[in-house]
Protein backbone atom coordinates (compact mmCIF):
# COMPACT_ATOMS: atom_id res chain seq x y z
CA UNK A 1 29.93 -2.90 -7.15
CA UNK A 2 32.81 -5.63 -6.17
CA UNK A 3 33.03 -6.99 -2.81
CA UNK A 4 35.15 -9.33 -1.12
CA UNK A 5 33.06 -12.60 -0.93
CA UNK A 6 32.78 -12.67 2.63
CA UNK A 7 28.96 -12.11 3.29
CA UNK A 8 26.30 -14.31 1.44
CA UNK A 9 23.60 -13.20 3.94
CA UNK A 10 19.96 -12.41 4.13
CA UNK A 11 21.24 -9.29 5.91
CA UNK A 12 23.20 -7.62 6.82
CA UNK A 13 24.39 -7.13 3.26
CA UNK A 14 27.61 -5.77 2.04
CA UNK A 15 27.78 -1.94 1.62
CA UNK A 16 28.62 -0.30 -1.18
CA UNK A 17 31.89 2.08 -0.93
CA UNK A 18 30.06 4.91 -1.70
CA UNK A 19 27.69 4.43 0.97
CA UNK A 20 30.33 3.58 3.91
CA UNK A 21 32.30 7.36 2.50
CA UNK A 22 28.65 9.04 2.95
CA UNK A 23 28.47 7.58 6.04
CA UNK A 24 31.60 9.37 7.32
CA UNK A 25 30.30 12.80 6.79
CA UNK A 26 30.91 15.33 9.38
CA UNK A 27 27.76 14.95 12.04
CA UNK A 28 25.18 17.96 11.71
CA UNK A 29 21.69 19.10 13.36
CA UNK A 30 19.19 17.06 11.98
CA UNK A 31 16.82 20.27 11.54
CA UNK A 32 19.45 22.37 10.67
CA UNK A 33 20.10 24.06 6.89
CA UNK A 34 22.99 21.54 5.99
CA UNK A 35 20.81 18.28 6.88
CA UNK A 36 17.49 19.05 5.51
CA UNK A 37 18.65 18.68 1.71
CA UNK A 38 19.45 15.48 2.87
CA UNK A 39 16.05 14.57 4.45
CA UNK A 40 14.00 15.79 1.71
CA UNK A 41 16.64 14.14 -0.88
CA UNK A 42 15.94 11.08 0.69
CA UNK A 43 12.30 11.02 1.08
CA UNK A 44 12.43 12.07 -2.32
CA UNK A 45 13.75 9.17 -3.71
CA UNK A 46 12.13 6.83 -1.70
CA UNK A 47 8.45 8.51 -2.92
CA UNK A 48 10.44 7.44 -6.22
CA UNK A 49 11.59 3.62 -5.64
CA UNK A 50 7.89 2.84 -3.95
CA UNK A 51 5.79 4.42 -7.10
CA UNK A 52 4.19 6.66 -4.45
CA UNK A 53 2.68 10.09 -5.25
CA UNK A 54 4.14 12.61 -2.74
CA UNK A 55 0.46 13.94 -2.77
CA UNK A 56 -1.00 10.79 -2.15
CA UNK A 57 0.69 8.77 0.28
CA UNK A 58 3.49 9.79 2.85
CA UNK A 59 7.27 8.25 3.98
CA UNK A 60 8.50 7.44 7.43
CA UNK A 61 12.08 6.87 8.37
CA UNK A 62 12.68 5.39 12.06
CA UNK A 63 15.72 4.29 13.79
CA UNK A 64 14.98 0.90 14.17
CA UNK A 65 15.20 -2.67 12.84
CA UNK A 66 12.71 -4.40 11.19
CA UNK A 67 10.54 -5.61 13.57
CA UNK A 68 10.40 -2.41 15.52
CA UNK A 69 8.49 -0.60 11.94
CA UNK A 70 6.44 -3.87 12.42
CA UNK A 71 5.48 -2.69 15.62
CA UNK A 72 5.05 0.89 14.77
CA UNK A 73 2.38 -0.22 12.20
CA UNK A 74 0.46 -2.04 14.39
CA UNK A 75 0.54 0.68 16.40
CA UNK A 76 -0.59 3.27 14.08
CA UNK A 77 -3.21 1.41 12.31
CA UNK A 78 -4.12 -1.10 14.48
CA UNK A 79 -6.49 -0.50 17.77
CA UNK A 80 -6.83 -2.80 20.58
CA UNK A 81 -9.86 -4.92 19.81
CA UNK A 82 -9.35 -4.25 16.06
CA UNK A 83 -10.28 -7.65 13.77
CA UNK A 84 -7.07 -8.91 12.01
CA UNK A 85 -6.19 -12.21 10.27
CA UNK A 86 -2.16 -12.57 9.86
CA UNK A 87 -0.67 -14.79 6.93
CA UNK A 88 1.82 -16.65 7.52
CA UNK A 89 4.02 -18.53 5.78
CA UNK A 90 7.35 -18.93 7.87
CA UNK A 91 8.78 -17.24 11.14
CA UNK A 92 8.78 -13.49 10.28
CA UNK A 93 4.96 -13.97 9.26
CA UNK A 94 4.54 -15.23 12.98
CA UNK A 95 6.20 -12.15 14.14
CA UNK A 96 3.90 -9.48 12.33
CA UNK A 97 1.15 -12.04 14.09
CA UNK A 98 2.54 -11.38 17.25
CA UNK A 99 3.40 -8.07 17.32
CA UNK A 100 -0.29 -7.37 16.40
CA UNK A 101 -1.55 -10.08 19.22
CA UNK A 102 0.72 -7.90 21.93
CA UNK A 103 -0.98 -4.30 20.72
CA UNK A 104 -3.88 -6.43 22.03
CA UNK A 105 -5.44 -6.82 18.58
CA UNK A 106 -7.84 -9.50 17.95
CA UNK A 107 -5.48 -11.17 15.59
CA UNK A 108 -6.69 -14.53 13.70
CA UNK A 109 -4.08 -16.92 12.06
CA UNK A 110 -4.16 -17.75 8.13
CA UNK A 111 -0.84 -20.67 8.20
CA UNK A 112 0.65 -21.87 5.57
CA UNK A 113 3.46 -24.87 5.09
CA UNK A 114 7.15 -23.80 5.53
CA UNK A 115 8.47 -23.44 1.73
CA UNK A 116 5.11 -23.22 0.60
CA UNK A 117 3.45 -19.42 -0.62
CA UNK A 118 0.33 -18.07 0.43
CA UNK A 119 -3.09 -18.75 -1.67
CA UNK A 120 -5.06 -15.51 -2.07
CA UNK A 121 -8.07 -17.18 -3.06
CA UNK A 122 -7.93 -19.00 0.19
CA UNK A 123 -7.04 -15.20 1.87
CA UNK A 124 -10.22 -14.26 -0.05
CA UNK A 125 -12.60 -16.65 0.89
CA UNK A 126 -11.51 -15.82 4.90
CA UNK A 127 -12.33 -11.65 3.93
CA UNK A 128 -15.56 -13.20 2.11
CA UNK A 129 -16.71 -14.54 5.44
CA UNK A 130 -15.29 -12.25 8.54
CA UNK A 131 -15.14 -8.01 8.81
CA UNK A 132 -11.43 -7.55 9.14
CA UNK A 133 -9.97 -4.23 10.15
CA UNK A 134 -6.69 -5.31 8.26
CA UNK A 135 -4.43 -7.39 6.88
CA UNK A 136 -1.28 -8.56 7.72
CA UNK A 137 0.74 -10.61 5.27
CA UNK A 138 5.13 -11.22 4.38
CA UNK A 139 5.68 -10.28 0.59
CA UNK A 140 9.23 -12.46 1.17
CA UNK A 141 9.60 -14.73 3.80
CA UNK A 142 13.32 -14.43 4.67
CA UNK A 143 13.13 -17.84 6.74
CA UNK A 144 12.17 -19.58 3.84
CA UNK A 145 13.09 -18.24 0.47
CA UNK A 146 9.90 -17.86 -0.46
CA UNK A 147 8.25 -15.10 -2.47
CA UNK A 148 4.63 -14.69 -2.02
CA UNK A 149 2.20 -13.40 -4.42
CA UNK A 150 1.29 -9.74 -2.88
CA UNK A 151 0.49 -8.63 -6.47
CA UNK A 152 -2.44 -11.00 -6.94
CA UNK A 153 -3.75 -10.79 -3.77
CA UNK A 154 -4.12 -7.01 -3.97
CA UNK A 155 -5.18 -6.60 -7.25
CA UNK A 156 -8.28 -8.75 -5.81
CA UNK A 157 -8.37 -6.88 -3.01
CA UNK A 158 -8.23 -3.32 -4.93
CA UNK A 159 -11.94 -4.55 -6.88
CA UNK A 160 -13.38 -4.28 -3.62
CA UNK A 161 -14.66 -1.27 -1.70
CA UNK A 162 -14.86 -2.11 1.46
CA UNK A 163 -11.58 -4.28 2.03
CA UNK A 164 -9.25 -4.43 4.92
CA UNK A 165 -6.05 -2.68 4.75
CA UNK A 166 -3.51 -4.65 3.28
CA UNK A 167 -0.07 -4.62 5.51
CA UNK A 168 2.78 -5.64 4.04
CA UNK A 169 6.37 -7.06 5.19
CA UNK A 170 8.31 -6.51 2.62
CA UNK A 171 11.87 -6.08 4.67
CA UNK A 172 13.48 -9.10 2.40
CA UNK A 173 11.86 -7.95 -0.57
CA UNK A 174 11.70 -3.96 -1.56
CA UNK A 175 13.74 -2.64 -3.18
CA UNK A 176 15.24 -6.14 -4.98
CA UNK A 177 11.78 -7.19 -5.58
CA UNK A 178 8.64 -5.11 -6.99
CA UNK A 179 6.24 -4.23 -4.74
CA UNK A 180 4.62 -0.71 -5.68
CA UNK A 181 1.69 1.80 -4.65
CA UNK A 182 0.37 1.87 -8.39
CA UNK A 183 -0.93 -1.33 -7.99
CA UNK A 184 -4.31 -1.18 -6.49
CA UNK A 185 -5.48 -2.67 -2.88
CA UNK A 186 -1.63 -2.28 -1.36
CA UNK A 187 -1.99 0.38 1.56
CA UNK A 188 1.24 -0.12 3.77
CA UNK A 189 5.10 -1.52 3.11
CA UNK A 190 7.66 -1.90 5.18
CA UNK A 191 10.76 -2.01 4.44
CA UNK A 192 14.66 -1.85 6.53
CA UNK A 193 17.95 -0.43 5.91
CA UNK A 194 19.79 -3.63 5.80
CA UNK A 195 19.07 -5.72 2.70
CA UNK A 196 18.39 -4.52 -0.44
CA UNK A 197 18.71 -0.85 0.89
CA UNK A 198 22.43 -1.79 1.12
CA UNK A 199 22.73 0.04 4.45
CA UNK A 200 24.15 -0.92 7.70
CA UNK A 201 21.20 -1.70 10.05
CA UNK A 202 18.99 0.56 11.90
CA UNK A 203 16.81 2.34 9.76
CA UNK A 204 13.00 1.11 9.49
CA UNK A 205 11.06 2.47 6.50
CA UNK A 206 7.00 2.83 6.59
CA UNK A 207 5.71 3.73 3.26
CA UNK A 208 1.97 4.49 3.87
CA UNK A 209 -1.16 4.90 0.78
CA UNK A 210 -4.13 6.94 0.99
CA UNK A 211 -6.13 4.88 2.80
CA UNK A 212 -4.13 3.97 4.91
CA UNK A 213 -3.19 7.79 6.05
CA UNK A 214 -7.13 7.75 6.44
CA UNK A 215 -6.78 5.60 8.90
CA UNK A 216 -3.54 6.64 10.84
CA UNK A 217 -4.56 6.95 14.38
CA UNK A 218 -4.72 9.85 15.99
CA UNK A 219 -3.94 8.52 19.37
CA UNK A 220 -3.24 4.80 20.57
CA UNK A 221 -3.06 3.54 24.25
CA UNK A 222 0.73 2.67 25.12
CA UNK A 223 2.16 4.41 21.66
CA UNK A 224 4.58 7.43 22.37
CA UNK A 225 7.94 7.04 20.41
CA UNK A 226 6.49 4.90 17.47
CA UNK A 227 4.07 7.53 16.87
CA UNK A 228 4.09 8.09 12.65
CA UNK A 229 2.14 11.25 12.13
CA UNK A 230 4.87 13.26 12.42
CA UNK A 231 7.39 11.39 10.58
CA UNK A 232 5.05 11.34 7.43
CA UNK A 233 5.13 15.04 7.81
CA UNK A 234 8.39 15.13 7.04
CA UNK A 235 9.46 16.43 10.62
CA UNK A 236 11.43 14.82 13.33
CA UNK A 237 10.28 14.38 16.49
CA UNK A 238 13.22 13.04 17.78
CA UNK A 239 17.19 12.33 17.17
CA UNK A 240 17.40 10.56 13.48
CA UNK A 241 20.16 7.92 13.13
CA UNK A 242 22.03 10.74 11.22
CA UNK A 243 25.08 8.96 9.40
CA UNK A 244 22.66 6.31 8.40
CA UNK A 245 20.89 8.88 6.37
CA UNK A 246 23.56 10.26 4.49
CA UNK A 247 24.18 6.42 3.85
CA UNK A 248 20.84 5.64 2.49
CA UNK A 249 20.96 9.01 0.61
CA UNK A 250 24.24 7.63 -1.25
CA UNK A 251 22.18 4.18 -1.40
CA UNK A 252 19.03 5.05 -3.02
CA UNK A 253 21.78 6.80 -5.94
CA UNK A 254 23.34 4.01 -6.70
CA UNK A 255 19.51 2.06 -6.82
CA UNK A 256 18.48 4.73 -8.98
CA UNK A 257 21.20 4.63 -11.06
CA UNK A 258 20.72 0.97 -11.86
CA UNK A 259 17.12 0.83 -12.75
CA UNK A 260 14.38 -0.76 -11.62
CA UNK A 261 14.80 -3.38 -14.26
CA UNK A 262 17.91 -4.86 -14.27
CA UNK A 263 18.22 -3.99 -10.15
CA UNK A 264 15.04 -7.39 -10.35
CA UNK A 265 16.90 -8.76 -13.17
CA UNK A 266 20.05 -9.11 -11.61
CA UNK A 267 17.87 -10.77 -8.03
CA UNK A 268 16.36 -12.92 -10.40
CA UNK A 269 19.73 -14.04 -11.99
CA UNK A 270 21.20 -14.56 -8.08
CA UNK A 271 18.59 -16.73 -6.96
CA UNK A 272 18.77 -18.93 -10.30
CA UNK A 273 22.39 -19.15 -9.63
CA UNK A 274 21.99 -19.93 -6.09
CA UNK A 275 19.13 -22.75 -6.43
CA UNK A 276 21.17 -24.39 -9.71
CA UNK A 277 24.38 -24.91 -7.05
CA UNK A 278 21.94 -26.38 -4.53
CA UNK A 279 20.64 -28.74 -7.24
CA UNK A 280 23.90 -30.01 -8.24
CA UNK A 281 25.73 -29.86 -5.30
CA UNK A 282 22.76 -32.10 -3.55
CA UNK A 283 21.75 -29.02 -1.20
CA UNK A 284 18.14 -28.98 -2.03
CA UNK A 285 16.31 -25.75 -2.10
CA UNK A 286 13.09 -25.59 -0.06
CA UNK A 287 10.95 -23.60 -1.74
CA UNK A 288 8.00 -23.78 -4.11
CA UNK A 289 8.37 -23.88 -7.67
CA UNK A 290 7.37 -20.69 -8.81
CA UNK A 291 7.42 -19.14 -5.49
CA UNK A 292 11.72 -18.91 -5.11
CA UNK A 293 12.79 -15.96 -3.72
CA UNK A 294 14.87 -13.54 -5.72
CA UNK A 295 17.04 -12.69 -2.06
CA UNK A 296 17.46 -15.63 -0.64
CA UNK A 297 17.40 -19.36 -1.36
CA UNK A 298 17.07 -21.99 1.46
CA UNK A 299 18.69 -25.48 1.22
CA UNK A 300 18.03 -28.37 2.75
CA UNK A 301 21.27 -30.03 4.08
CA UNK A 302 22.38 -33.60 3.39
CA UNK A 303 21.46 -36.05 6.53
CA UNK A 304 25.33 -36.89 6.10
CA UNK A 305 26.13 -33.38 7.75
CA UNK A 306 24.65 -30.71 9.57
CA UNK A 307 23.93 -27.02 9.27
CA UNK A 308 26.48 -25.77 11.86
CA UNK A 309 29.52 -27.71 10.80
CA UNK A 310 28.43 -26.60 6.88
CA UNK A 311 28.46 -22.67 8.54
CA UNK A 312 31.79 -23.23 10.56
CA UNK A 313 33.29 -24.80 7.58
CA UNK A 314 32.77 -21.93 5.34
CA UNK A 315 33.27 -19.02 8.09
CA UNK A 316 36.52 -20.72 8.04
CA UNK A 317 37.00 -19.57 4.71
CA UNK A 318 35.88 -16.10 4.83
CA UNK A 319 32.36 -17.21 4.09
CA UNK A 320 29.57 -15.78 6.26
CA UNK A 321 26.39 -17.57 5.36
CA UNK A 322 22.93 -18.26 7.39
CA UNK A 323 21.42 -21.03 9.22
CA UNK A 324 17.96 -22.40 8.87
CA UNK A 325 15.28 -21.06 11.51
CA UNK A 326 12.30 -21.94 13.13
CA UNK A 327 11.76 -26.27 12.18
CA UNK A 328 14.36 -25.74 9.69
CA UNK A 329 16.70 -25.27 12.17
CA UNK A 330 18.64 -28.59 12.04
CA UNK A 331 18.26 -29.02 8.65
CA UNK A 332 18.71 -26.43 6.37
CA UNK A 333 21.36 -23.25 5.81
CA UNK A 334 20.16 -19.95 3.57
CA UNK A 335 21.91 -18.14 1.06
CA UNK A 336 21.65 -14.22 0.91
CA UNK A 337 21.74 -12.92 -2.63
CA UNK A 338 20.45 -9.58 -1.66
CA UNK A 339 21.14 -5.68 -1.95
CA UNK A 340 24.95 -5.03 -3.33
CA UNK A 341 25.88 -8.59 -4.52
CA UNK A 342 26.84 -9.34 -7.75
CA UNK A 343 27.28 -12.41 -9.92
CA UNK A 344 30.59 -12.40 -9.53
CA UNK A 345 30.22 -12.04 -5.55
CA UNK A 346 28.14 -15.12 -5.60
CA UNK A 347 29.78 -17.54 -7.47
CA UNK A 348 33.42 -16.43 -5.50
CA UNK A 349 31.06 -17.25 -2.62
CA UNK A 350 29.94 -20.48 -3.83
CA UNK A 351 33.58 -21.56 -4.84
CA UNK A 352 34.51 -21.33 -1.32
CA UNK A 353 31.46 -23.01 -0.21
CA UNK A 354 31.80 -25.75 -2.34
CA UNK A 355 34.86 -28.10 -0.87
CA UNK A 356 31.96 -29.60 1.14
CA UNK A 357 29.64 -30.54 -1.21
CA UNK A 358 29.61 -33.61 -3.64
CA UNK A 359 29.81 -33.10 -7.18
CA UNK A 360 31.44 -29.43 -6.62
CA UNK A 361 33.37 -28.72 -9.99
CA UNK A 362 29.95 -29.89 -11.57
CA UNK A 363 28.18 -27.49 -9.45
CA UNK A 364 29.74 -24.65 -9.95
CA UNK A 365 30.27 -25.17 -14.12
CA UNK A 366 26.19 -25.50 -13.94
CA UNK A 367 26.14 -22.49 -11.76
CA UNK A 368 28.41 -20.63 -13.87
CA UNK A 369 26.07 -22.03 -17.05
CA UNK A 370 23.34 -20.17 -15.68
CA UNK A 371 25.08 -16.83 -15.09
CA UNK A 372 26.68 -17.39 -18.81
CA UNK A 373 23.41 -17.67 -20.23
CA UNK A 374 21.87 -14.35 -18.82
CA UNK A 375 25.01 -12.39 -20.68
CA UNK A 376 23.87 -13.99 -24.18
């Protein structure tokens, strides 16, 4: 999987070859005889990257970006009135919070410092002292490089029998990061097409537990199109983003194909790469120790220059890379090292990046070190 180094993005991502020929397949019925192999190949597989028993939980597969499968879980889980406390830790935290606050949810805010993760004792103590309906909480914040710790929070969560469903974002993380439905107290993930799914965008993903199908709503004022049930019965109430299937069918091959293990081991290796440049270079990555994403790294920008004239600079090269968000903003750019991206993607990247940073050829031989040291 070589690419030219021309997108270093938290998405979109670059797209494998064999997933822009599947995308060119002849158009068919979507519940005709030559498509359904293709939907039940899919689900398949996805039943298979989320650790989730077909007879357990269920799949659904909308067209839509990320924050419309946001909204289509607050939708279908979520009454108006309904208790919630939302976790946030950067900007796409605040948007599960205010997706939930416009399906007229009772929604109570857990914040947390930019670059910092989430404490789940502190998440703990606030489920210790209020009845909440549900939870709502980022696995990877994509506006901060920050990974949060799902894994403890639900394993906490899973001791207890009458906890609140646990709602995860997970749109930066899954499939590049684990995040799976054998570990107790996790009852919804979403996920989207466009990072480490290595699709084009416009495919939302809703991977839904036992519980939480207990829980599915029947009926919801103001839902009509989001409406799940029928999607995690496999059927399709309405026109699927076709050619975006066969791409995520040719996707979740080349995932498979990988492993599990090296497919975290080789995020792992990206982000090491990317915050070891940073270091060097005097670009100063944002996040947490302990908490760095895996998918992208966010750097703090010297006060001698500025985001947009570091973007500009490098778009001039071929480089497409990400500005900072939310208070970050004027301060900081983001490095995507998520979905199809290799080493060698990354450090061509960086070598085109680096003409505008101080000690460059030092940065890249310590960012090379790093990738040199995985291979021994």
């Amino acid at each position: 999987m070589l690419f030219p180094p021309d997108i270093l993005l938290p998405g979109p991502t670059p797209i494998p070859e064999a997933v822009q020929r599947a995308m060119l397949t002849s158009m068919s019925d979507h519940r005709g005889a030559a498509f359904e192999p293709v939907h039940h190949r899919v689900l398949d597989k996805l039943h298979a990257i989320f650790h989730l028993d077909p007879q357990d939980g269920a799949i659904a597969i909308l067209p839509a970006s990320g924050t419309g499968v946001l909204e289509a879980v607050c939708q279908n889980f979520l009454n108006p009135g309904d208790k919630v406390l939302a976790v946030t830790t950067g900007l796409f935290g605040q948007r599960f919070a205010e997706a939930a606050q416009n399906m007229e949810c009772d929604v109570e805010r857990l914040d947390f410092p930019w670059g910092t993760a989430f404490a789940p004792e502190k998440i703990l103590a606030q489920v210790d002292q209020t009845a909440y309906h549900a939870l709502l909480v980022t696995h990877n914040e994509t506006s901060t490089g920050v990974t949060n710790p799902v894994d403890q929070l639900a394993a906490s969560l899973g001791e207890r029998n009458d906890a609140p469903l646990l709602l995860v974002d997970s749109i930066s993380g899954v499939p590049s990061l684990p995040l799976f439905f054998d570990q107790p107290g996790i009852d919804v993930i979403i996920a989207a097409s466009q990072k480490g799914f290595m699709c084009p965008p416009g495919l939302g993903l809703i991977a839904a537990g036992p519980r939480a199908l207990e829980r599915l709503l029947p009926d919801r004022p103001g839902r009509f199109y989001f409406n799940l049930a029928p999607y995690f019965h496999r059927h399709f109430p309405y026109t699927p983003a076709v050619s975006l299937w066969y791409g995520l069918d040719a996707a979740l091959d080349l995932l498979l194909a990988e492993g599990e293990s090296a497919r975290f081991a080789r995020h792992r290796l990206l982000g090491a790469m990317a915050r070891r440049f940073g270091q060097v270079a005097g670009f100063t990555p944002l996040a947490s120790a302990g908490f760095e994403s895996p998918t992208v790294t966010s750097l703090n920008v010297p006060k001698t220059t500025n985001p947009p004239a570091v973007r500009q600079a490098a778009a001039q090269l071929g480089l497409q890379i990400a500005g900072g968000l939310g208070p970050w903003a004027d301060s900081a750019i983001r490095i995507g090292h998520v979905g199809a991206v290799t080493p060698q993607m990354l450090f061509a990247g960086l070598s085109l990046f680096a003409h505008q940073v101080n000690q460059a050829q030092t940065a890249l031989a310590e960012t090379f070190a790093v990738w040199h040291q995985s291979l021994a």
